[in-house]
C-alpha atoms as a PDB file:
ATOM      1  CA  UNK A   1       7.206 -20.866   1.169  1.00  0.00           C
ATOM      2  CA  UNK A   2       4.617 -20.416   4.298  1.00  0.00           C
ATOM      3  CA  UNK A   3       4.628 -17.059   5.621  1.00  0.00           C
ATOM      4  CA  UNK A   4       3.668 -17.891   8.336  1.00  0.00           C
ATOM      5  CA  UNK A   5       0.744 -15.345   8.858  1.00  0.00           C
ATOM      6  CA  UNK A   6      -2.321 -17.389   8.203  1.00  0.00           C
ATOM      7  CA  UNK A   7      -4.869 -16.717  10.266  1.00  0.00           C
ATOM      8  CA  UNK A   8      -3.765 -13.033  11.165  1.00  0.00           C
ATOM      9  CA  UNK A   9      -6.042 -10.206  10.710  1.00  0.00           C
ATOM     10  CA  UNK A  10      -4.535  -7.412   7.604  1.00  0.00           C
ATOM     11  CA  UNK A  11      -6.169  -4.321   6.878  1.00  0.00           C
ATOM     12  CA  UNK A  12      -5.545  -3.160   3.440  1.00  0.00           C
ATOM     13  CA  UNK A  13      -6.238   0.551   2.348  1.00  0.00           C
ATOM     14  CA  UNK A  14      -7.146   1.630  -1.463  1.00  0.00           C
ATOM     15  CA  UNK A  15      -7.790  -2.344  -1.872  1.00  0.00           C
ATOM     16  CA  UNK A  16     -10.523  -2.367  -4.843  1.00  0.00           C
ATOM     17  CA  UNK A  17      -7.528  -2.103  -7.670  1.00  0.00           C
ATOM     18  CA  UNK A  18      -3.889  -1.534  -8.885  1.00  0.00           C
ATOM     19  CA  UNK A  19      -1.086  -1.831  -6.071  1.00  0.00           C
ATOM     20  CA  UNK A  20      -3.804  -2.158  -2.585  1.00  0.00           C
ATOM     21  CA  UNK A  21      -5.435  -5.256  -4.669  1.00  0.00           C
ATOM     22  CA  UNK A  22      -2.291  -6.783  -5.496  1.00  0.00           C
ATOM     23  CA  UNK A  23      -1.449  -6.745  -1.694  1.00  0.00           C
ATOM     24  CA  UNK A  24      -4.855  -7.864  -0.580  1.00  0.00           C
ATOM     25  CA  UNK A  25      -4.511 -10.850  -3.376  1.00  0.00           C
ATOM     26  CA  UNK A  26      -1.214 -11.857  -2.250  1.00  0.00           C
ATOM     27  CA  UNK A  27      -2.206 -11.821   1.397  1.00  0.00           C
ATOM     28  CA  UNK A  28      -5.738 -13.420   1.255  1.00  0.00           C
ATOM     29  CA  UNK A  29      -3.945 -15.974  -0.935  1.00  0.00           C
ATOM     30  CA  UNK A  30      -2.284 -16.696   2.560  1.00  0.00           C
ATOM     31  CA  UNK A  31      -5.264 -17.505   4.452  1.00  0.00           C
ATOM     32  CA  UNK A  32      -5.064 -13.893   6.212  1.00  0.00           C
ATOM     33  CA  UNK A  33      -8.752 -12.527   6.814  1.00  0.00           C
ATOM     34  CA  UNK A  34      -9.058  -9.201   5.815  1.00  0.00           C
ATOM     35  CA  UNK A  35     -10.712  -5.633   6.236  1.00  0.00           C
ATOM     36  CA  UNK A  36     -10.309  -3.729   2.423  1.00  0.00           C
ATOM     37  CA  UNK A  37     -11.240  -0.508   2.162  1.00  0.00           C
ATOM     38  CA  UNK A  38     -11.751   1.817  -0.291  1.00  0.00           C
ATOM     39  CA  UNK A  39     -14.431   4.429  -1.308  1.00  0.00           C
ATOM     40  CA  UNK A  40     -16.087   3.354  -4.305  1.00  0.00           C
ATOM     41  CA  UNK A  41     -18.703   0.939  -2.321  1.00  0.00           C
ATOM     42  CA  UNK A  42     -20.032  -0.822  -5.346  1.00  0.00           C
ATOM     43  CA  UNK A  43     -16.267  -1.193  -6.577  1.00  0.00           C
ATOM     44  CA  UNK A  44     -15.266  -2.532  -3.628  1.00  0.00           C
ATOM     45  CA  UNK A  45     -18.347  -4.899  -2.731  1.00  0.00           C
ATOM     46  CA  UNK A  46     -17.304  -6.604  -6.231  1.00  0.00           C
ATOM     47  CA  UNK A  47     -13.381  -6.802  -4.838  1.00  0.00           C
ATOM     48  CA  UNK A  48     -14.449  -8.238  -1.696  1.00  0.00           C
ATOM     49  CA  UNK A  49     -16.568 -11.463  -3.360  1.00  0.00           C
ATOM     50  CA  UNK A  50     -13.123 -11.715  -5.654  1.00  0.00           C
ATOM     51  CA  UNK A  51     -10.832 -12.046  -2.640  1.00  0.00           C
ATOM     52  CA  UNK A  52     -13.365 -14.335  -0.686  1.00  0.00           C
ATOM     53  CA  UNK A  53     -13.062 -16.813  -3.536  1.00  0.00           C
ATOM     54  CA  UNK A  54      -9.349 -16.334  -4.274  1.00  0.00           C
ATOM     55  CA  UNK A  55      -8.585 -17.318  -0.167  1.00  0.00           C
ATOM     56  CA  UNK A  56     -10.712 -20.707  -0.569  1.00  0.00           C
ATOM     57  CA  UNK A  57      -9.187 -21.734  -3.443  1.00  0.00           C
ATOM     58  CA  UNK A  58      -5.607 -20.834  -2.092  1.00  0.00           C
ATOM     59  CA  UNK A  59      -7.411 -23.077   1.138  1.00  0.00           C
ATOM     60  CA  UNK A  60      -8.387 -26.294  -1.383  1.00  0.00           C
ATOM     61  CA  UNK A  61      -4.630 -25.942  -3.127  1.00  0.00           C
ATOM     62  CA  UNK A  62      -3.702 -26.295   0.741  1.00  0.00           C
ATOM     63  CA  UNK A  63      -5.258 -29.153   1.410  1.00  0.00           C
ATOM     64  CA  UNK A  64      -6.858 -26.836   3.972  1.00  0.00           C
ATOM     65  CA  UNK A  65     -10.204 -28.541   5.739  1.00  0.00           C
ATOM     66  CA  UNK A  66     -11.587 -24.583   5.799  1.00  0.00           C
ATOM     67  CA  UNK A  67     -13.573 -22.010   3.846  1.00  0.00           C
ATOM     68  CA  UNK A  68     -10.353 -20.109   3.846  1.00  0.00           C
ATOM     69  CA  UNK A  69      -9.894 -16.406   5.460  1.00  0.00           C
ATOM     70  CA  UNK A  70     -12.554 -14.025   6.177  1.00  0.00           C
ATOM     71  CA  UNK A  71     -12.829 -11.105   4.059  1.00  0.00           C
ATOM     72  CA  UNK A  72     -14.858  -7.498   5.356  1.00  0.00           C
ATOM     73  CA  UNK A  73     -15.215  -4.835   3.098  1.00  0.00           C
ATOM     74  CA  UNK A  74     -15.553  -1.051   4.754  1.00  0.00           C
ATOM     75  CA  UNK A  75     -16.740   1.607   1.507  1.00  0.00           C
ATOM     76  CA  UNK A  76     -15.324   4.972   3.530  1.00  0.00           C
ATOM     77  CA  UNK A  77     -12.769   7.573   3.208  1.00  0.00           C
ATOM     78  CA  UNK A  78     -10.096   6.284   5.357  1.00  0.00           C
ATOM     79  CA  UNK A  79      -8.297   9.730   5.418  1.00  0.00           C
ATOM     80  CA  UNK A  80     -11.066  10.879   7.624  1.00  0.00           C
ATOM     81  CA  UNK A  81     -11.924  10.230  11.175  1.00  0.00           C
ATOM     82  CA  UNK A  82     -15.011   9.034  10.698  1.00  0.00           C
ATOM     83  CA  UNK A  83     -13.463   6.571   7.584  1.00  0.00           C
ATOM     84  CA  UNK A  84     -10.883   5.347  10.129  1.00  0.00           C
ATOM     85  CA  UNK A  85     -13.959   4.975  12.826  1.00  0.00           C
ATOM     86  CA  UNK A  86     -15.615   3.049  10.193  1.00  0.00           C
ATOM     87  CA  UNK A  87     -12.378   0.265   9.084  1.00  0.00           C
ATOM     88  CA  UNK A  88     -11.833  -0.588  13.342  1.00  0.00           C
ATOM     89  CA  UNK A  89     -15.310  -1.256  14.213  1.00  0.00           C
ATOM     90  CA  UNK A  90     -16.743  -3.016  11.135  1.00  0.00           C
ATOM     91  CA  UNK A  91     -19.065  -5.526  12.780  1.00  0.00           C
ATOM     92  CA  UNK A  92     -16.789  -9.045  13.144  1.00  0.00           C
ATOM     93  CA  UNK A  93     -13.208  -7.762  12.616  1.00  0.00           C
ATOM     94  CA  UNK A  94     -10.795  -7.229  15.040  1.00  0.00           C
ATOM     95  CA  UNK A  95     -11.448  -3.644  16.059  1.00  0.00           C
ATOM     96  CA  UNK A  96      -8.052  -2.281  16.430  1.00  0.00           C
ATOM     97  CA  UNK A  97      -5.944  -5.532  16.900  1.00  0.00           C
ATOM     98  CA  UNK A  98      -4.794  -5.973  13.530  1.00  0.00           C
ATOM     99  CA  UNK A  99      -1.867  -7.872  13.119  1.00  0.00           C
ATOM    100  CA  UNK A 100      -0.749  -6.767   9.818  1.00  0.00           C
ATOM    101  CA  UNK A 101      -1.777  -3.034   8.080  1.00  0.00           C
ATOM    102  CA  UNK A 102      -1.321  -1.905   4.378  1.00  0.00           C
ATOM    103  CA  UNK A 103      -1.659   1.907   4.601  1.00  0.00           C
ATOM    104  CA  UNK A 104      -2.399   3.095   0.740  1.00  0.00           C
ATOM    105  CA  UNK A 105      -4.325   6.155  -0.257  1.00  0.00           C
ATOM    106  CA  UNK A 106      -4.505   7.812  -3.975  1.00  0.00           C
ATOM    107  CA  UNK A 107      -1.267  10.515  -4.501  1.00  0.00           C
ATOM    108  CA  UNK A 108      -2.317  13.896  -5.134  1.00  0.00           C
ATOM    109  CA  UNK A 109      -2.495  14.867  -8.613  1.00  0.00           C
ATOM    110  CA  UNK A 110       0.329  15.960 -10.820  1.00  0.00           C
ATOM    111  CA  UNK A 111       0.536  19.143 -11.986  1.00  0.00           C
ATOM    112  CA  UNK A 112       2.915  22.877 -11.577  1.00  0.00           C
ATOM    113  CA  UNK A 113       3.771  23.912  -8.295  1.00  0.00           C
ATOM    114  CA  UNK A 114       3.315  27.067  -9.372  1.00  0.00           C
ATOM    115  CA  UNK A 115      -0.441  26.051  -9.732  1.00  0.00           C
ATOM    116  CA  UNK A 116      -1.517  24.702  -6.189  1.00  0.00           C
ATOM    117  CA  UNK A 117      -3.110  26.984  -3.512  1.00  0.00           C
ATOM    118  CA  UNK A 118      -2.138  26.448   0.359  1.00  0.00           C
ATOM    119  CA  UNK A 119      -4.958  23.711   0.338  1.00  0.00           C
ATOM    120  CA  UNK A 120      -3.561  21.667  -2.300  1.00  0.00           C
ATOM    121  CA  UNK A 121      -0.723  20.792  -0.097  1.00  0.00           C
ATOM    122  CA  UNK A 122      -2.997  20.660   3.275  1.00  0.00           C
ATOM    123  CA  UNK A 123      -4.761  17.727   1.020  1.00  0.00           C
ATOM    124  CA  UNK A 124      -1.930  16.077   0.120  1.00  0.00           C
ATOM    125  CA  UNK A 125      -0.079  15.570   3.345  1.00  0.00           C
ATOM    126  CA  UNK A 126      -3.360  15.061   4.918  1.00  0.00           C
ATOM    127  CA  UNK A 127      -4.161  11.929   2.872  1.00  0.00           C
ATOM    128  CA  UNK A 128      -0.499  10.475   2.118  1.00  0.00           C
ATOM    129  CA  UNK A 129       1.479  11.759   5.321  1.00  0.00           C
ATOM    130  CA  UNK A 130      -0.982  12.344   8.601  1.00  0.00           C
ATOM    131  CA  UNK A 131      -3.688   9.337   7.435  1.00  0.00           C
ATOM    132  CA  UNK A 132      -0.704   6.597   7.606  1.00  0.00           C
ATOM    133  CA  UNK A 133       0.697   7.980  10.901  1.00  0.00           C
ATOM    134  CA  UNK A 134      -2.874   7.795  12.129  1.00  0.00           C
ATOM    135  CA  UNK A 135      -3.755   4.550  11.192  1.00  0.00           C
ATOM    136  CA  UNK A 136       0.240   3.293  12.489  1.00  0.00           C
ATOM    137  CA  UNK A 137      -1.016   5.202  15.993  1.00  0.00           C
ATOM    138  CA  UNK A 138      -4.252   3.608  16.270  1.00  0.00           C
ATOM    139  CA  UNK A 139      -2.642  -0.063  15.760  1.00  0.00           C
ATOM    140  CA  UNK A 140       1.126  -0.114  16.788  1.00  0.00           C
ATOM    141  CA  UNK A 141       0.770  -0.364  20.906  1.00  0.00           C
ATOM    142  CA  UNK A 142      -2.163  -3.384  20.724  1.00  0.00           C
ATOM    143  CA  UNK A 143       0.739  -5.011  17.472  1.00  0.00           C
ATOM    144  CA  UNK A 144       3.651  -4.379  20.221  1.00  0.00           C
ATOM    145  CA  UNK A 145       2.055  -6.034  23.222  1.00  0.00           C
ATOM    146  CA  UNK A 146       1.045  -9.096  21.436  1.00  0.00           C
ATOM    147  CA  UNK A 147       4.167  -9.388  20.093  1.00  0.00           C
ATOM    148  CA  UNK A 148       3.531  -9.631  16.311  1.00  0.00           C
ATOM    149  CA  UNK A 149       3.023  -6.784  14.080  1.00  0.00           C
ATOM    150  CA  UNK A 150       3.728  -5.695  10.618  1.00  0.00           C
ATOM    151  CA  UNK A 151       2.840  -2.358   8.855  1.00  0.00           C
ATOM    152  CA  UNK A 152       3.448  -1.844   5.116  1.00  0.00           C
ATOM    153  CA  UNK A 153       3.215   1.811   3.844  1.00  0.00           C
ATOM    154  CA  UNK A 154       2.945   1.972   0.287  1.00  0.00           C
ATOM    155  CA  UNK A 155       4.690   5.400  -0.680  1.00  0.00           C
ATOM    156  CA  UNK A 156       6.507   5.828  -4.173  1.00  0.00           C
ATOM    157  CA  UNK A 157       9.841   5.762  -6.180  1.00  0.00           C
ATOM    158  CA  UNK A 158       9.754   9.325  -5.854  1.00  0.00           C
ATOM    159  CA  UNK A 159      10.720   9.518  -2.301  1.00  0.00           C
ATOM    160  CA  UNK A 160      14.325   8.124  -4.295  1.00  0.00           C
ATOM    161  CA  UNK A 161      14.030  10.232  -7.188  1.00  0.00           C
ATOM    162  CA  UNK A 162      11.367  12.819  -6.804  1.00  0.00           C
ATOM    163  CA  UNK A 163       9.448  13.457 -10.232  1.00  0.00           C
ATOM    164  CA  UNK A 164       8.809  17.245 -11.009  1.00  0.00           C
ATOM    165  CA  UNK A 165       5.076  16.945 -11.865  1.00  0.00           C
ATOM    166  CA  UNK A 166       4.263  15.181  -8.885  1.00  0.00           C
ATOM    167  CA  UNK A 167       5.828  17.414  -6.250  1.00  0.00           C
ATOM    168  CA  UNK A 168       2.849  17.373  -3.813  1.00  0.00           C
ATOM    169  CA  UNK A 169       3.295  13.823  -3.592  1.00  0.00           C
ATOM    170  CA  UNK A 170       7.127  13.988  -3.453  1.00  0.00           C
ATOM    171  CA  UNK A 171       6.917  16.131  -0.643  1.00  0.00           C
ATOM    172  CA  UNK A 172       4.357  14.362   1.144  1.00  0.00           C
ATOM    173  CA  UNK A 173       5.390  11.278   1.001  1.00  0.00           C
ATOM    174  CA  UNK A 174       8.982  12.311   2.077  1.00  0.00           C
ATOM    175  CA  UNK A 175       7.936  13.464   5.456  1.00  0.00           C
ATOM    176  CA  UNK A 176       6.233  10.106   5.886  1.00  0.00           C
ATOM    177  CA  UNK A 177       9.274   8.286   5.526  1.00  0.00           C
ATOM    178  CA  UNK A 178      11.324  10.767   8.278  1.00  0.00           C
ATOM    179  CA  UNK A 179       8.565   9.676  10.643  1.00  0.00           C
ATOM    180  CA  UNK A 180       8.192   6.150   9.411  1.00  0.00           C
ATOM    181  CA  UNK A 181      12.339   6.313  10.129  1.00  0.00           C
ATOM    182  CA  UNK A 182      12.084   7.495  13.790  1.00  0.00           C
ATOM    183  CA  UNK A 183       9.212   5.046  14.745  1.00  0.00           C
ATOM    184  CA  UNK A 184      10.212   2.181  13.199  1.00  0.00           C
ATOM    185  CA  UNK A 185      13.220   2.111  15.813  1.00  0.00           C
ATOM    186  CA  UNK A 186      11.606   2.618  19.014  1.00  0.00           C
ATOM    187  CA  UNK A 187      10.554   0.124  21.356  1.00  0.00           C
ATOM    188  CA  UNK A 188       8.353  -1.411  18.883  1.00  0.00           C
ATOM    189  CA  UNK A 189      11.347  -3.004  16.899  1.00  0.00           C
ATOM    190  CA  UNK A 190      12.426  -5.000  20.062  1.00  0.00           C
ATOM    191  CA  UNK A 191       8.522  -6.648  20.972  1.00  0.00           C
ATOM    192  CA  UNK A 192       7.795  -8.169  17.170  1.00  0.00           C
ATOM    193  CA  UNK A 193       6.650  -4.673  14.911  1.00  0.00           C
ATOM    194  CA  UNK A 194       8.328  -3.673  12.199  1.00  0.00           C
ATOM    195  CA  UNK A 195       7.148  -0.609   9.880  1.00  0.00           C
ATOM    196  CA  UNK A 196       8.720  -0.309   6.364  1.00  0.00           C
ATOM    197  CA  UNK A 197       7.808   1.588   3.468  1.00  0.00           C
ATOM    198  CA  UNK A 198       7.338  -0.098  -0.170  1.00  0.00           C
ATOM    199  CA  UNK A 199       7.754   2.696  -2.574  1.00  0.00           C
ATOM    200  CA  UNK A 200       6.903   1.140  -6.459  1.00  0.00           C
ATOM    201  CA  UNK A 201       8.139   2.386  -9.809  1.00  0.00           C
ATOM    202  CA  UNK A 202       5.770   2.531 -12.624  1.00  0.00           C
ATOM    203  CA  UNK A 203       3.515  -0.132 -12.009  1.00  0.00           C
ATOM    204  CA  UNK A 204       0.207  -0.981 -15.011  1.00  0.00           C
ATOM    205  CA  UNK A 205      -2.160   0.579 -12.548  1.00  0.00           C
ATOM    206  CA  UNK A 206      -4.792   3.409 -13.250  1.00  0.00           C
ATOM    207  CA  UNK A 207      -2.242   5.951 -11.642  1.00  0.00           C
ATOM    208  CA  UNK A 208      -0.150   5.008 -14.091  1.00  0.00           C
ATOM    209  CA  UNK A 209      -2.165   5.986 -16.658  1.00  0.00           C
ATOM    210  CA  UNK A 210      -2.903   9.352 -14.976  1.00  0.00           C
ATOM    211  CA  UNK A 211       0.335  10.755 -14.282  1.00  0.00           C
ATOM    212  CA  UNK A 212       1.117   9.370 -18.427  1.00  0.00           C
ATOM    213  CA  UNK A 213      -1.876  11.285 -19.757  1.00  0.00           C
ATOM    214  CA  UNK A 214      -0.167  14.697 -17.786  1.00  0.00           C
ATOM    215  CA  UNK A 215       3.455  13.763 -18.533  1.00  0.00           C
ATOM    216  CA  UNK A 216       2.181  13.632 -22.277  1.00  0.00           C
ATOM    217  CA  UNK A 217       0.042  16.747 -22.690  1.00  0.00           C
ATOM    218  CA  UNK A 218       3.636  17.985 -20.703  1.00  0.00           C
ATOM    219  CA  UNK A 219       5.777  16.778 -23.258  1.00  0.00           C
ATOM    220  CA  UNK A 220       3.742  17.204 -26.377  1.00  0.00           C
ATOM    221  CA  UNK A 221       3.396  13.391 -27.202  1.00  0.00           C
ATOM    222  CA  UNK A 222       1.239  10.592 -27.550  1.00  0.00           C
ATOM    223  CA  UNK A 223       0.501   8.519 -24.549  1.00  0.00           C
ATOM    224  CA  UNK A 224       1.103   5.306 -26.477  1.00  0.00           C
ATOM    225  CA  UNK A 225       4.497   7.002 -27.483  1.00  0.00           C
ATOM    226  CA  UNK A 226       5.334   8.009 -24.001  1.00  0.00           C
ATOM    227  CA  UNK A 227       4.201   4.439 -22.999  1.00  0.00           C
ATOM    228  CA  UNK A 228       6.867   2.927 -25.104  1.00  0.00           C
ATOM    229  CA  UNK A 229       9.362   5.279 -24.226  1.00  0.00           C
ATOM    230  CA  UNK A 230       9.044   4.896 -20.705  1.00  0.00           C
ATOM    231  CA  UNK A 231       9.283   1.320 -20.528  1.00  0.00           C
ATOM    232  CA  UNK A 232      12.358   0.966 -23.041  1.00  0.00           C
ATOM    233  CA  UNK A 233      13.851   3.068 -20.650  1.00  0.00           C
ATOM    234  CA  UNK A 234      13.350   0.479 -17.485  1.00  0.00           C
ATOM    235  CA  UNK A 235      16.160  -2.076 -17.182  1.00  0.00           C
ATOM    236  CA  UNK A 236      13.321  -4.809 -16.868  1.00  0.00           C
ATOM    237  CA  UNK A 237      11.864  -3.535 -20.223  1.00  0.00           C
ATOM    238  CA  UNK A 238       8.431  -3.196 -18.997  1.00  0.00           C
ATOM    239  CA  UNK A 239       6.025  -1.769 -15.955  1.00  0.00           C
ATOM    240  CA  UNK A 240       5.305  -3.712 -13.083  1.00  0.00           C
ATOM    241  CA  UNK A 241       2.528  -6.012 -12.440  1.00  0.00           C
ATOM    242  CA  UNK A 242       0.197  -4.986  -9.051  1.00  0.00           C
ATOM    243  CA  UNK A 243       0.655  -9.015  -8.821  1.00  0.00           C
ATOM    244  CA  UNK A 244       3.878  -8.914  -7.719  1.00  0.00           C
ATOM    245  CA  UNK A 245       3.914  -5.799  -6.002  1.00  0.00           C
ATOM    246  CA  UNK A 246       1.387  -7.383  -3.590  1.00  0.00           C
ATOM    247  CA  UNK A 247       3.954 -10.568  -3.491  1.00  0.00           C
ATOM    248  CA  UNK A 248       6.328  -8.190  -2.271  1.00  0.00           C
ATOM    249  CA  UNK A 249       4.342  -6.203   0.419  1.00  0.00           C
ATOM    250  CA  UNK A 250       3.065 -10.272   1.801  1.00  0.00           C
ATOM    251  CA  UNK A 251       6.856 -11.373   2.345  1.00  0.00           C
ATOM    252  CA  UNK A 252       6.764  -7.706   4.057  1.00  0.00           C
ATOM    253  CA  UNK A 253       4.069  -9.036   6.555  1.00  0.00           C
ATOM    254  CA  UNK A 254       5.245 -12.344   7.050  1.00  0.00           C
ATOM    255  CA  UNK A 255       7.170 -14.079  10.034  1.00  0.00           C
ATOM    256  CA  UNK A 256      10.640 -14.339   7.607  1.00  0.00           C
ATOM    257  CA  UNK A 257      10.881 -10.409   7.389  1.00  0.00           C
ATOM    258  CA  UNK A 258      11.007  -9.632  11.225  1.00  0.00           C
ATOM    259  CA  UNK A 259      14.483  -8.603  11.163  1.00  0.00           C
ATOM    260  CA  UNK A 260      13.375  -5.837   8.197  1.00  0.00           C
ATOM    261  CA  UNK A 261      12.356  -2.656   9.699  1.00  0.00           C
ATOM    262  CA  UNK A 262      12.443   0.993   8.778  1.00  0.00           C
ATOM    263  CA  UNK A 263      13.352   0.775   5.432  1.00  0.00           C
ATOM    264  CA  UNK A 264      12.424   1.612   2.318  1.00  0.00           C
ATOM    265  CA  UNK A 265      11.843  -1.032  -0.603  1.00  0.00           C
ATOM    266  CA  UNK A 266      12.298  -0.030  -3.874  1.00  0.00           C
ATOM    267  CA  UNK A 267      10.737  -2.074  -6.484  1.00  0.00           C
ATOM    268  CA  UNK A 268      10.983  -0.415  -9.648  1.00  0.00           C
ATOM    269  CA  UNK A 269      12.431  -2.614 -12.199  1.00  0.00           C
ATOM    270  CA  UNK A 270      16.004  -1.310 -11.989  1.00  0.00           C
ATOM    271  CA  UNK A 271      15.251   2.389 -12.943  1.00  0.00           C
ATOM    272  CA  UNK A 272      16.901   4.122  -9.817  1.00  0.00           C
ATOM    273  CA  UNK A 273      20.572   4.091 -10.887  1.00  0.00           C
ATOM    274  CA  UNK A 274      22.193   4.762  -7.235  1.00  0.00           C
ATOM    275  CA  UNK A 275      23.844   2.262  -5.095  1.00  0.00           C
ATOM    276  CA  UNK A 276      22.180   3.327  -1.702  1.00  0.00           C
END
């Protein structure tokens, strides 16, 4: 299937691995030049080379008579100002007239409530709640008036079913998705944006293996014995792949999904058990 978006301009937060790669993969791989950001420059430079090949061999497969889609990297900390300065005026992108954004930044860490200090939670709704509605603000009017715009915000399952080790995430992320909810269906929804949140399950990704190592110590039990339990317990029988996570996120972006806005997309391999 085309999506339709080649050409278009994405920027793609937390891009140099797990679930912001996948998405950056699956959209380069649709001849969509890119800005990927992330803070680890060296990490990222590496990414960046990756994707440039991946678009112009997607390009050859197409038959395409181009070097397929232009990829910028931008090493910053895009939950700052001077991180978001950085991403819209990296020298040859499209300043603030992307067509497509992937908002993505680490989740807080796991841990007690009982443990985490006012700042803690300052941190966390600073880098998972007030950094997306930043970025949507800085992009949505210029997406609106040309008539095309799509903005993916990768949250997490636990906006569904909140985990109790990773409450400064759950609570984060929550309030992003009551804004995300409001926005998504104003005026924007009628001129070509639409805004919806992709929230994964346990995906193979180095969070993955974070929030593991704590639920272990937690529990008293092995990681690889937690591994095994965890995935026996998932319908699918096994964690996601950031591959098609990112597969997921591009149908997100592309012309098909226009009538798909202000919801939330659940891809966890069948764990939630509700039927809303």
């Amino acid at each position: 299937m085309d999506l339709g978006i080649a050409g278009r301009w994405a920027l793609v937060c937390g891009a140099s691995k797990g679930l912001g790669l996948g998405c950056a993969e699956a959209l380069v791989r649709e001849g969509v030049n890119l800005v990927v950001n992330a803070r680890n420059a060296g990490q990222l430079q590496h990414v960046a080379a990756y994707l440039i090949a991946e678009g112009a061999a997607a390009a050859n497969d197409r038959a395409q008579n181009t070097s397929g889609p232009q990829v910028l990297s931008v090493a910053a900390d895009i939950t700052t100002p001077e991180g978001r300065t950085a991403v819209f005026g990296v020298a040859g992108g499209p300043g603030r007239d992307f067509d497509i954004v992937v908002t993505n930044a680490g989740g807080p860490p796991p841990g007690d409530f009982r443990d985490w200090e006012r700042q803690d939670w300052l941190a966390a709704v600073d880098a998972n709640m007030l950094t997306p509605i930043e970025l949507l603000r800085a992009s949505v009017d210029g997406m609106a008036a040309r008539g095309f715009g799509r903005i993916v915000n990768i949250t997490s399952s636990a906006v569904k079913a909140p985990i109790d080790i990773l409450g400064l995430s759950n609570g984060a992320r929550s309030g992003l998705t009551g804004f995300v909810a409001g926005v998504a269906r104003s005026a924007v929804a009628a001129r070509g944006v639409t805004i919806n949140n992709l929230l994964p399950g346990k995906f193979d990704t180095d969070r993955l293996a974070a929030t593991l190592s704590a639920a272990a110590d937690k529990a008293g039990k092995s990681v690889d014995e937690l591994r095994c339990a965890q995935q026996a317990a998932i319908p699918a029988g096994r964690y996601g792949q950031p591959q098609e996570f990112g597969a997921i996120c591009a149908f997100l972006c592309s012309v098909h999904a226009g009538y798909i806005t202000g919801q939330n997309i659940l891809a966890d391999g069948g764990v939630y058990p509700g039927c809303f």
